[in-house]
N, C-alpha and C. Protein backbone atom coordinates (compact mmCIF):
# COMPACT_ATOMS: atom_id res chain seq x y z
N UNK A 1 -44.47 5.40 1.12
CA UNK A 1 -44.01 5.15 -0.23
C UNK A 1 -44.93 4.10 -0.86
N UNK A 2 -45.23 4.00 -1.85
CA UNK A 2 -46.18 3.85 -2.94
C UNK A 2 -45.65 2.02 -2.93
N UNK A 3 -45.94 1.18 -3.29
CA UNK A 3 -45.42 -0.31 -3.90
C UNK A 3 -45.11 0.14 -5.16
N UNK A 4 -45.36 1.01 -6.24
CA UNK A 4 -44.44 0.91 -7.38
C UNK A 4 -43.44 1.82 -6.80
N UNK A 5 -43.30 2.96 -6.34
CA UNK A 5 -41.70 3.26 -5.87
C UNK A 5 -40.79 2.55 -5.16
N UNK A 6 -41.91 1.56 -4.56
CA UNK A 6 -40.45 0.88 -3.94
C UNK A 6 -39.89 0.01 -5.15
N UNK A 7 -41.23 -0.54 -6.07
CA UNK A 7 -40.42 -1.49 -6.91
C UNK A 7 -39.82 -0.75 -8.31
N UNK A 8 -39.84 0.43 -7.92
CA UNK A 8 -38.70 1.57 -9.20
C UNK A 8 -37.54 1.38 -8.46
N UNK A 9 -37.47 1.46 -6.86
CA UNK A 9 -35.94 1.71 -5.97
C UNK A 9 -35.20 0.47 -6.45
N UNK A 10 -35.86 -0.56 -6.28
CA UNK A 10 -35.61 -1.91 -6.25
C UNK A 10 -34.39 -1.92 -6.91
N UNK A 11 -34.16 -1.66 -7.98
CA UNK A 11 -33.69 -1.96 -9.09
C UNK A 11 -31.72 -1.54 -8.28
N UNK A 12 -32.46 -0.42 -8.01
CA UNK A 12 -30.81 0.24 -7.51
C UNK A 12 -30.54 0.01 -6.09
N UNK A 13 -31.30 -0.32 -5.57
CA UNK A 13 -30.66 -0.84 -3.87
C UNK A 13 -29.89 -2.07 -4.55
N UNK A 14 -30.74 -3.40 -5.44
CA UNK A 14 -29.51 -4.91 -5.79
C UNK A 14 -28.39 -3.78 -6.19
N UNK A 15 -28.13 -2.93 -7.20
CA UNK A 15 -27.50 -2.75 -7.50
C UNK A 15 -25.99 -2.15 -6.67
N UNK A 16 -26.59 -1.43 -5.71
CA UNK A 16 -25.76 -0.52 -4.54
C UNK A 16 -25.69 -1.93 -3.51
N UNK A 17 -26.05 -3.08 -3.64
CA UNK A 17 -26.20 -3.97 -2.81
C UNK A 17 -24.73 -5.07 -3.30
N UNK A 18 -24.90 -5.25 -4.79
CA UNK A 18 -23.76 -5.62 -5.59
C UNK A 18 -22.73 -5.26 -5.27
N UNK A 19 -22.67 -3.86 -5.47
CA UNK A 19 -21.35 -3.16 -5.79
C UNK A 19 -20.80 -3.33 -3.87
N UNK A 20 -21.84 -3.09 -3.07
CA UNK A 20 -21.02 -3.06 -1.67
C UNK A 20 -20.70 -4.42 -1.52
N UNK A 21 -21.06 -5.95 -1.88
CA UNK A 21 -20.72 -6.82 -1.95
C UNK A 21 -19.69 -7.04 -2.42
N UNK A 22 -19.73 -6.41 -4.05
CA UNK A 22 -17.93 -6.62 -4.72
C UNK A 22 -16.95 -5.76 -4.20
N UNK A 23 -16.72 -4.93 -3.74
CA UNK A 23 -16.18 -4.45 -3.29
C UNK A 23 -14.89 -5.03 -2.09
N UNK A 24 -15.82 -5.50 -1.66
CA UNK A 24 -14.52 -6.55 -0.26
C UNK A 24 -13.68 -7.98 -0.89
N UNK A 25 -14.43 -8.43 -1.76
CA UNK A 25 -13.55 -9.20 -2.75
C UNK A 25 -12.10 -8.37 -3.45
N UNK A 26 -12.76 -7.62 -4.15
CA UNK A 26 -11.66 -6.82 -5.05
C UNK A 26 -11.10 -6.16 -4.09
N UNK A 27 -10.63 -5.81 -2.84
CA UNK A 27 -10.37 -4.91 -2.07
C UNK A 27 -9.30 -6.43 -1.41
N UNK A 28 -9.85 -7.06 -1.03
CA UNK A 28 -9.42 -8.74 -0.35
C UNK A 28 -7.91 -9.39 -1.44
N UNK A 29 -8.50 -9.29 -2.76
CA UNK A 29 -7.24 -9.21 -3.99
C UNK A 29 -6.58 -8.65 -4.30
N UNK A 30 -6.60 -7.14 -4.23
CA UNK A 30 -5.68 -6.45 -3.88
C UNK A 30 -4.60 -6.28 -3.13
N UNK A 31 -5.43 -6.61 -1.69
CA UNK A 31 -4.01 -6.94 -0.84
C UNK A 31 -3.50 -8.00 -1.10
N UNK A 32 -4.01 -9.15 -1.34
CA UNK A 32 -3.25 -9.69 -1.65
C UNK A 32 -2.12 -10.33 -2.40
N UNK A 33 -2.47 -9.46 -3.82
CA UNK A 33 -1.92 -9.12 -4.62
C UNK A 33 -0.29 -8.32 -4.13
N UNK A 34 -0.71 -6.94 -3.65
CA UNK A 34 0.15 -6.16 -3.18
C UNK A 34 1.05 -7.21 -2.43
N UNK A 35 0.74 -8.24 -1.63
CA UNK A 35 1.69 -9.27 -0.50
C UNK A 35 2.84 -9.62 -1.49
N UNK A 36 1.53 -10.90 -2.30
CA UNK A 36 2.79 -11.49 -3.50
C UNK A 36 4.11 -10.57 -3.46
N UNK A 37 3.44 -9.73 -4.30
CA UNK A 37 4.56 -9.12 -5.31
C UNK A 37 5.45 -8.39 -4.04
N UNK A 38 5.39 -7.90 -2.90
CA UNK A 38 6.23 -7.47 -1.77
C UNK A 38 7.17 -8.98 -1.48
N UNK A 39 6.48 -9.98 -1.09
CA UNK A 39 6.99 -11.61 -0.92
C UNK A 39 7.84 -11.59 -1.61
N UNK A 40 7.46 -11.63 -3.22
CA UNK A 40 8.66 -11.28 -4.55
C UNK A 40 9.54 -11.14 -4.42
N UNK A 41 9.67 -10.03 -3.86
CA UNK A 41 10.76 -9.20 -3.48
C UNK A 41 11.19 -9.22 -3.01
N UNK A 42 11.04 -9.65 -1.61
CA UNK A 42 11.74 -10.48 -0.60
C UNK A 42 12.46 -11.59 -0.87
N UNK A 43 11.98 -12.15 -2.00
CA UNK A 43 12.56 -13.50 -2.27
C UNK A 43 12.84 -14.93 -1.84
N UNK A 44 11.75 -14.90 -0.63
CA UNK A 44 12.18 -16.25 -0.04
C UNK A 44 10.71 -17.09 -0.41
N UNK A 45 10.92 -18.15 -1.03
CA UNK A 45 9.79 -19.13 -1.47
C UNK A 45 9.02 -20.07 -1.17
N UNK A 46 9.34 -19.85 0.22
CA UNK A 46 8.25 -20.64 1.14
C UNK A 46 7.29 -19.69 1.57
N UNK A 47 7.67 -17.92 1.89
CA UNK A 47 6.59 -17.09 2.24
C UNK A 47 5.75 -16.97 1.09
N UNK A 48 6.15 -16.89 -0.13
CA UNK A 48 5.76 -16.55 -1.58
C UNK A 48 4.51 -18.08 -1.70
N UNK A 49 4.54 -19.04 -1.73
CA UNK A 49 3.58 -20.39 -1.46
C UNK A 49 3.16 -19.97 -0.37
N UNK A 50 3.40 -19.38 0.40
CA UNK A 50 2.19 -19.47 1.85
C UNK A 50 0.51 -18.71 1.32
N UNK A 51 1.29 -17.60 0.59
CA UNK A 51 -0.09 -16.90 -0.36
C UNK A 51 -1.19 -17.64 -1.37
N UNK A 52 -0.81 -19.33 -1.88
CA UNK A 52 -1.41 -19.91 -2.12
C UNK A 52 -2.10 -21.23 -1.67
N UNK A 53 -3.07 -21.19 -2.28
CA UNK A 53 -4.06 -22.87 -1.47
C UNK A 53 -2.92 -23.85 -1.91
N UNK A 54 -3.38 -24.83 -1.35
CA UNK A 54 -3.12 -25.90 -1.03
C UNK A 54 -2.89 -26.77 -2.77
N UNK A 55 -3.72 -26.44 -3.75
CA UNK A 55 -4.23 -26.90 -4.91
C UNK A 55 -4.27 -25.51 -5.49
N UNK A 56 -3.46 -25.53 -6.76
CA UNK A 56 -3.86 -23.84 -7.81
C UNK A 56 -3.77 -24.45 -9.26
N UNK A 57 -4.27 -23.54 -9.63
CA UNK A 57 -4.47 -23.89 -11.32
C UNK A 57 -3.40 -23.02 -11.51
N UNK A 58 -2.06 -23.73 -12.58
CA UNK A 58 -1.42 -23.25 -12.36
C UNK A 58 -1.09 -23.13 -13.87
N UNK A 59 -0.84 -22.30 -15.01
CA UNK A 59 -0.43 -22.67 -16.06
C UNK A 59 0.59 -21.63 -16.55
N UNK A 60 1.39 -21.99 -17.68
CA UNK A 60 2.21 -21.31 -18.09
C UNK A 60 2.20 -21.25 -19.71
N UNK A 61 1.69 -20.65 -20.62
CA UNK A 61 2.05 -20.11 -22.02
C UNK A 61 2.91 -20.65 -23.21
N UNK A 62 3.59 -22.06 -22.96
CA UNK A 62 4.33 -22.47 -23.55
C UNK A 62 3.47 -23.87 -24.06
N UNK A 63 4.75 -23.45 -25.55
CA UNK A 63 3.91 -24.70 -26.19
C UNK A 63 4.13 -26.26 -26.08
N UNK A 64 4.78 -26.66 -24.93
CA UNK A 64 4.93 -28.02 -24.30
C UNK A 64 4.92 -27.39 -22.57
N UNK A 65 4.82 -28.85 -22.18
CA UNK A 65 4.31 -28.20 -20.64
C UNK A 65 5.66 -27.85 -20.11
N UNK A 66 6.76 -28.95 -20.47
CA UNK A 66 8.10 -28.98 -19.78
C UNK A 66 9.03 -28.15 -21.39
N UNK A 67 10.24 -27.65 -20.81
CA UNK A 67 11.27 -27.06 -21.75
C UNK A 67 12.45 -28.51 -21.24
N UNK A 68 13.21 -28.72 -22.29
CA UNK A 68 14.55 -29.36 -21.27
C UNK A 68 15.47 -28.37 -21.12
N UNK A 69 16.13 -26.51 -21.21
CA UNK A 69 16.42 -25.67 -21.35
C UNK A 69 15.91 -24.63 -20.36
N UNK A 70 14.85 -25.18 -19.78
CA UNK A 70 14.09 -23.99 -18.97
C UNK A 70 13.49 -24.91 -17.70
N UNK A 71 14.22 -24.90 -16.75
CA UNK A 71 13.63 -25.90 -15.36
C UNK A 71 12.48 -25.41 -14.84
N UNK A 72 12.54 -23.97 -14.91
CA UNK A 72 11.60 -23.75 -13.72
C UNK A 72 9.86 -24.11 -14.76
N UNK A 73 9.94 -24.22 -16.40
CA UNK A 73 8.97 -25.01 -16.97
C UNK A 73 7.85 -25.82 -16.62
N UNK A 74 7.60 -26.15 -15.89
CA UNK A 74 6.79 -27.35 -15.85
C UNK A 74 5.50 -27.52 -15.13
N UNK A 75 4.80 -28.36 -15.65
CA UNK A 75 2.93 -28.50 -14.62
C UNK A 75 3.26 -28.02 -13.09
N UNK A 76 2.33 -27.37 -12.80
CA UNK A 76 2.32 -27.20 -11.42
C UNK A 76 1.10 -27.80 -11.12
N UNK A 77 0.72 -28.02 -9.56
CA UNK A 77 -0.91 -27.81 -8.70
C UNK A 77 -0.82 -27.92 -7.73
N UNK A 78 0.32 -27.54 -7.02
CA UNK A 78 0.30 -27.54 -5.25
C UNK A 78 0.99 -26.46 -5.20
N UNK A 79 1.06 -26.00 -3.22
CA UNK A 79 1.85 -25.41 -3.16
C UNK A 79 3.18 -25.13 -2.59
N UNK A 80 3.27 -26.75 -2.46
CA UNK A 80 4.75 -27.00 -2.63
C UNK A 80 5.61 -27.23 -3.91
N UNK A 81 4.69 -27.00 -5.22
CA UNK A 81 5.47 -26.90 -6.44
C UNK A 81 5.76 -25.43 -6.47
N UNK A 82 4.97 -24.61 -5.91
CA UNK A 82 5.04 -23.17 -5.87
C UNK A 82 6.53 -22.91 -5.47
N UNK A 83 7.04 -23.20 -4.04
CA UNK A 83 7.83 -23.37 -3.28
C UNK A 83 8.84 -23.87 -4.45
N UNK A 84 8.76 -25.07 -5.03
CA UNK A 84 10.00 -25.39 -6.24
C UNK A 84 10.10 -24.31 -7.17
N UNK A 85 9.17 -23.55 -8.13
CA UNK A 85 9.19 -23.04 -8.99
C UNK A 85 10.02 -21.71 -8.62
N UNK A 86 9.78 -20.96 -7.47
CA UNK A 86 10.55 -19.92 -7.19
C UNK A 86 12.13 -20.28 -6.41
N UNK A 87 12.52 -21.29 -6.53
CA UNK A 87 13.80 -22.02 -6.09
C UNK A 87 14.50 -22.12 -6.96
N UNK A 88 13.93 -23.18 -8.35
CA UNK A 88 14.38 -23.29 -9.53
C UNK A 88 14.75 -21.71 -10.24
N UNK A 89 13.83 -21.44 -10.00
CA UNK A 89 13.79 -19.70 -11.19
C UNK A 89 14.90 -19.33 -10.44
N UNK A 90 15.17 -19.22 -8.72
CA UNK A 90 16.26 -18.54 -8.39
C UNK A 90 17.75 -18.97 -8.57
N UNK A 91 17.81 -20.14 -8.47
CA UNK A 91 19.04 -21.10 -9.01
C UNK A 91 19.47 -20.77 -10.55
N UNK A 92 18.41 -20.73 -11.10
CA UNK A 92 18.97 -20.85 -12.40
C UNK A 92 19.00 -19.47 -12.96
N UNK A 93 18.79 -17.90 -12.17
CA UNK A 93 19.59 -16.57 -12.55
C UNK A 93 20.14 -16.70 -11.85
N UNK A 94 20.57 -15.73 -12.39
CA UNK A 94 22.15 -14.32 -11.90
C UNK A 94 21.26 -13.99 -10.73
N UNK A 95 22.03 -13.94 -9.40
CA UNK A 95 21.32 -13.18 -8.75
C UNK A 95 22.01 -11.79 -8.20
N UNK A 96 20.29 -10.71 -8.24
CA UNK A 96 21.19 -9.63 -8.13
C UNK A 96 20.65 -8.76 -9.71
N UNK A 97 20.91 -9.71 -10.49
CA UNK A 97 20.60 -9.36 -11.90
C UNK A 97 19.11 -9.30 -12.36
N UNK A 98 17.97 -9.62 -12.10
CA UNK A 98 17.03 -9.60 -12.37
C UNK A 98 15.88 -8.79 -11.81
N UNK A 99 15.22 -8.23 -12.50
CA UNK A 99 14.11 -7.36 -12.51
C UNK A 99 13.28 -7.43 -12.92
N UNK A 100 11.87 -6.80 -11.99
CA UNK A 100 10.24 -6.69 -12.34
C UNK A 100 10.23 -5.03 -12.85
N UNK A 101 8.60 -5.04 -13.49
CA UNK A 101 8.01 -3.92 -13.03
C UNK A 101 7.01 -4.19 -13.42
N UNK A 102 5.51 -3.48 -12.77
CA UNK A 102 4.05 -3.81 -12.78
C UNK A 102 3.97 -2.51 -13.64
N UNK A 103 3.31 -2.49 -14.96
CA UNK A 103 2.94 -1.33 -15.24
C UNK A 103 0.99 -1.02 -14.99
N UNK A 104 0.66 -2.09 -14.82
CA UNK A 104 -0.78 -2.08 -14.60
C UNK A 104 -1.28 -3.35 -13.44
N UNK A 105 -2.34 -2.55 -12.36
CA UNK A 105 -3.18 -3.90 -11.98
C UNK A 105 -4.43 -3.83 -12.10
N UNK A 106 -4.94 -4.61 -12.45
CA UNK A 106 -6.95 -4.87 -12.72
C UNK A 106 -7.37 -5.68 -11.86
N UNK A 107 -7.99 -5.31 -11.02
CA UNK A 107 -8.83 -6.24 -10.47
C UNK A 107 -10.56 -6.08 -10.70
N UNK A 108 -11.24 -7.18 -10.78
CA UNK A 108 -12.69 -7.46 -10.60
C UNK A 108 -12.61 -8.84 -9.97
N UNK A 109 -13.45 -8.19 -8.71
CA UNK A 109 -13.58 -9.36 -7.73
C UNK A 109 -12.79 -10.57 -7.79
N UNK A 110 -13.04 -11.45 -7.48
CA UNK A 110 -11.85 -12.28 -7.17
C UNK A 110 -10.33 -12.46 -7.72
N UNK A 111 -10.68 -12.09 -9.46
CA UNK A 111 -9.71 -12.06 -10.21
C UNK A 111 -8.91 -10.64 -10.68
N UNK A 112 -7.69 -10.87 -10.65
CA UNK A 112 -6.67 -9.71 -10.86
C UNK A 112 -5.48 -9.81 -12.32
N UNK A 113 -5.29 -8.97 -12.86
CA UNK A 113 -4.48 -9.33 -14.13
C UNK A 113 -3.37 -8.57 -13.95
N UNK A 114 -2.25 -8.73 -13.80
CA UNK A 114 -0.82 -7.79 -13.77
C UNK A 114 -0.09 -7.87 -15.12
N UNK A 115 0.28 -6.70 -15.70
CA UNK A 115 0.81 -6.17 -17.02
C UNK A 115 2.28 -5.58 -16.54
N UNK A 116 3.30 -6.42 -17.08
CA UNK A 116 4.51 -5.84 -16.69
C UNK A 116 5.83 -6.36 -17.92
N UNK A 117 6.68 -6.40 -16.89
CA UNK A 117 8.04 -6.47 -17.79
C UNK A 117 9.08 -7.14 -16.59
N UNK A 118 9.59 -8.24 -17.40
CA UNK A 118 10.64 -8.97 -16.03
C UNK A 118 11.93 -9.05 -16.93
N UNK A 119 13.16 -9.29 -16.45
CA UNK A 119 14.21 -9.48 -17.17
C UNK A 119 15.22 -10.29 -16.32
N UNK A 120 16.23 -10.97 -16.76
CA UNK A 120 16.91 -11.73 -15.88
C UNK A 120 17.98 -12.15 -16.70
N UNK A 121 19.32 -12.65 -16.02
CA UNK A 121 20.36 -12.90 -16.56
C UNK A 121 20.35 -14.73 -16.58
N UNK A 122 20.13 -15.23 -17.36
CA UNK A 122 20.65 -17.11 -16.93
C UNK A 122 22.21 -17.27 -16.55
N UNK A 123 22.24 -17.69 -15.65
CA UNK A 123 23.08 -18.70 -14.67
C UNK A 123 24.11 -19.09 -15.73
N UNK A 124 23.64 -20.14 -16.69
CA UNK A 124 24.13 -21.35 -17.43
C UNK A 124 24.77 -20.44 -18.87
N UNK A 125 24.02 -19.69 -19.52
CA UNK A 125 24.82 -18.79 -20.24
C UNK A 125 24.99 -17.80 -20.31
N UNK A 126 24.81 -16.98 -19.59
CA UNK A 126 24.87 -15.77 -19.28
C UNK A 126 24.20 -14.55 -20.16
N UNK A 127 23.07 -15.03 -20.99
CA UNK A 127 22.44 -14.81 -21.75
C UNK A 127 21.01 -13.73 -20.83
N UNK A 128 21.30 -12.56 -21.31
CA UNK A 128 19.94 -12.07 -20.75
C UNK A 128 18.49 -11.68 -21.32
N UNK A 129 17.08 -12.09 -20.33
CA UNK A 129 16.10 -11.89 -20.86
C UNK A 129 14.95 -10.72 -20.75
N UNK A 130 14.61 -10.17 -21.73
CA UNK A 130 13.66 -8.93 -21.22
C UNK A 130 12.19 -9.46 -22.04
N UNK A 131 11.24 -9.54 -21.09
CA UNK A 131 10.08 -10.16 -21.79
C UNK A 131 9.00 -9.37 -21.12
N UNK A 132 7.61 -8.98 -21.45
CA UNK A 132 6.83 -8.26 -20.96
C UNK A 132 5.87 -10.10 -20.78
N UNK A 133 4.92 -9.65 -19.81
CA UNK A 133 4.59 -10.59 -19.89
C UNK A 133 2.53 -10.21 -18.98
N UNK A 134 1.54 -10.73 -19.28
CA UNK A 134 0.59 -11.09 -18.08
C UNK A 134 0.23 -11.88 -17.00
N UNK A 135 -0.23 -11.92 -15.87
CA UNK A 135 -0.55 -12.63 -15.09
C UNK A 135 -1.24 -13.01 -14.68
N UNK A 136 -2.14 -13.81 -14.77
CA UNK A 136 -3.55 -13.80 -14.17
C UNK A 136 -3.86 -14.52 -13.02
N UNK A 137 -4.42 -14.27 -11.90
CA UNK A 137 -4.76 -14.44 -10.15
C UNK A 137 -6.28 -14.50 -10.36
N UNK A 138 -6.36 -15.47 -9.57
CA UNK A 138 -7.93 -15.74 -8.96
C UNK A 138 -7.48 -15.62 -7.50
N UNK A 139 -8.08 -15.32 -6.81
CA UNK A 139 -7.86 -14.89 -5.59
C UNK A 139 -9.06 -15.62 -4.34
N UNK A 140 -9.23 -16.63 -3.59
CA UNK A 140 -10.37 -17.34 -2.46
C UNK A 140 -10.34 -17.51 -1.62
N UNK A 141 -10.84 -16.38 -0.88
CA UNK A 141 -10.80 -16.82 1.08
C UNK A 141 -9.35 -16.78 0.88
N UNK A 142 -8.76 -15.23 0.12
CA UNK A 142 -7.60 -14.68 0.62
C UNK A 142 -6.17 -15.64 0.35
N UNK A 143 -6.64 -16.62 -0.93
CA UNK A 143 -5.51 -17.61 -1.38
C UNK A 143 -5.70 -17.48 -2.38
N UNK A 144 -4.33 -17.38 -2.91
CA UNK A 144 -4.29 -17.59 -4.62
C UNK A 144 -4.73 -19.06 -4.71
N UNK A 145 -5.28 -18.93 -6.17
CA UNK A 145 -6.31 -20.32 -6.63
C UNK A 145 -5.73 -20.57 -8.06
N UNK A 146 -5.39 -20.01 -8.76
CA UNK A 146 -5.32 -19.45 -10.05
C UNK A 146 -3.83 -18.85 -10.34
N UNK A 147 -2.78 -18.70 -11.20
CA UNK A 147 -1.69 -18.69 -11.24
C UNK A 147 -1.28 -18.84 -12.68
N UNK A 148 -1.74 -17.89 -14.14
CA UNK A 148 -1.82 -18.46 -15.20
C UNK A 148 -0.96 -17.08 -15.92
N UNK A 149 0.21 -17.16 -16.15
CA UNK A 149 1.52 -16.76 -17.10
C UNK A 149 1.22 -16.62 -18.65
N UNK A 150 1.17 -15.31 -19.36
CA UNK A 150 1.69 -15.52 -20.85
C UNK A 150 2.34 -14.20 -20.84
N UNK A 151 3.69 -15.07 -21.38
CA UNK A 151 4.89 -14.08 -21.73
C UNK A 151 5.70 -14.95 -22.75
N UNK A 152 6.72 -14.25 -23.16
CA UNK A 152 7.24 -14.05 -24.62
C UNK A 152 7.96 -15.88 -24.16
N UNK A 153 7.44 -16.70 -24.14
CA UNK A 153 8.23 -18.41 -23.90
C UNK A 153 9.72 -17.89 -24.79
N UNK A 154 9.71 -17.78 -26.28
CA UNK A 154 10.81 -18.15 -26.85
C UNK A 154 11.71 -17.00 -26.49
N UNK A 155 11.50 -16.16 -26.66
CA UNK A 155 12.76 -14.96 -25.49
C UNK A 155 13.42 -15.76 -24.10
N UNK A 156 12.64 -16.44 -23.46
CA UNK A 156 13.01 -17.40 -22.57
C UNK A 156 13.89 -18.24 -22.89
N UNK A 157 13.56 -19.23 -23.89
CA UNK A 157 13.95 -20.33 -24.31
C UNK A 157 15.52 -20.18 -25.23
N UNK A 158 15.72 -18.95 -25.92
CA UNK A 158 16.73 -18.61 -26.78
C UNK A 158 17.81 -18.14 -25.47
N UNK A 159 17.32 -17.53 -24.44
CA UNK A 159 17.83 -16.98 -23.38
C UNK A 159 18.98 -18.45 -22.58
N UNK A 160 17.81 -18.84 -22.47
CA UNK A 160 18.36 -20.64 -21.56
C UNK A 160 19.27 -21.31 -22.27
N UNK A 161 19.38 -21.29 -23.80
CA UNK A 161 19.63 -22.00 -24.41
C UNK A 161 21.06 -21.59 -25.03
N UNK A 162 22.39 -22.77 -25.28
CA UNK A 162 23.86 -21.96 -25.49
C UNK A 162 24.03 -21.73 -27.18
């Protein structure tokens, strides 16, 4: 083979070189993805934090960090707040009463976006919520890193609130 055919190949071996590289990432997020949301479901919130590091960027969509109406609200970055946040959220529904559904997942390499719909009854007034909402996951050496929520806050907040 010629030195300019190899440097015509060139171009598409990085490329076939890329794609077999991304591949085990996005494949790595996936499952882990798939865990979460099984964990979810399971409902116990210490397995649900085991899926994340130690430290996550953690944010939530609302326009103050804390609600006084909405506990499970507030800054996160560990993952023993993880562990609180799915405690709080469970304390404060109906349980029994609340529901997911994923209508979409995206992944590119490390990062994954989930498109769905959650609904839940509050505890305190018995007020129920149906909110579609996104999710966004960074995914590292098989730990969530990343943990960033936008969904309908004031459907929440009117929900919590008597």
């Amino acid at each position: 083979m010629s030195e300019t055919a190899q440097e015509r190949d060139q171009p598409e071996r990085d490329e076939q070189e890329r794609a077999r590289r991304g591949r085990k990432p996005a494949m790595e997020t996936r499952d882990v993805v798939g865990e979460l949301l099984r964990r979810i479901g399971e409902g116990d919130p210490a397995r649900i934090a085991g899926l994340y590091a130690e430290q996550v960027d953690w944010q939530v969509n609302w326009p103050e960090p804390t609600h006084p109406a909405v506990p499970w609200i507030r800054p996160r970055s560990t993952r023993d707040d993880v562990v609180d946040h799915h405690r709080t959220l469970a304390a404060q529904n109906v349980p029994g009463q609340g529901s997911a559904t994923i209508d979409r997942i995206l992944v590119d390499g490390p990062d994954a976006v989930l498109i769905g719909e959650t609904a839940q009854t509050v505890r305190a007034t018995g007020k129920r919520f149906s909110i579609r909402f996104a999710l966004h996951l960074t995914v590292e050496a098989g730990l969530i890193t990343r943990h960033h929520v936008y969904e309908d806050s004031l459907g929440v907040a009117l929900a919590c609130t008597a």
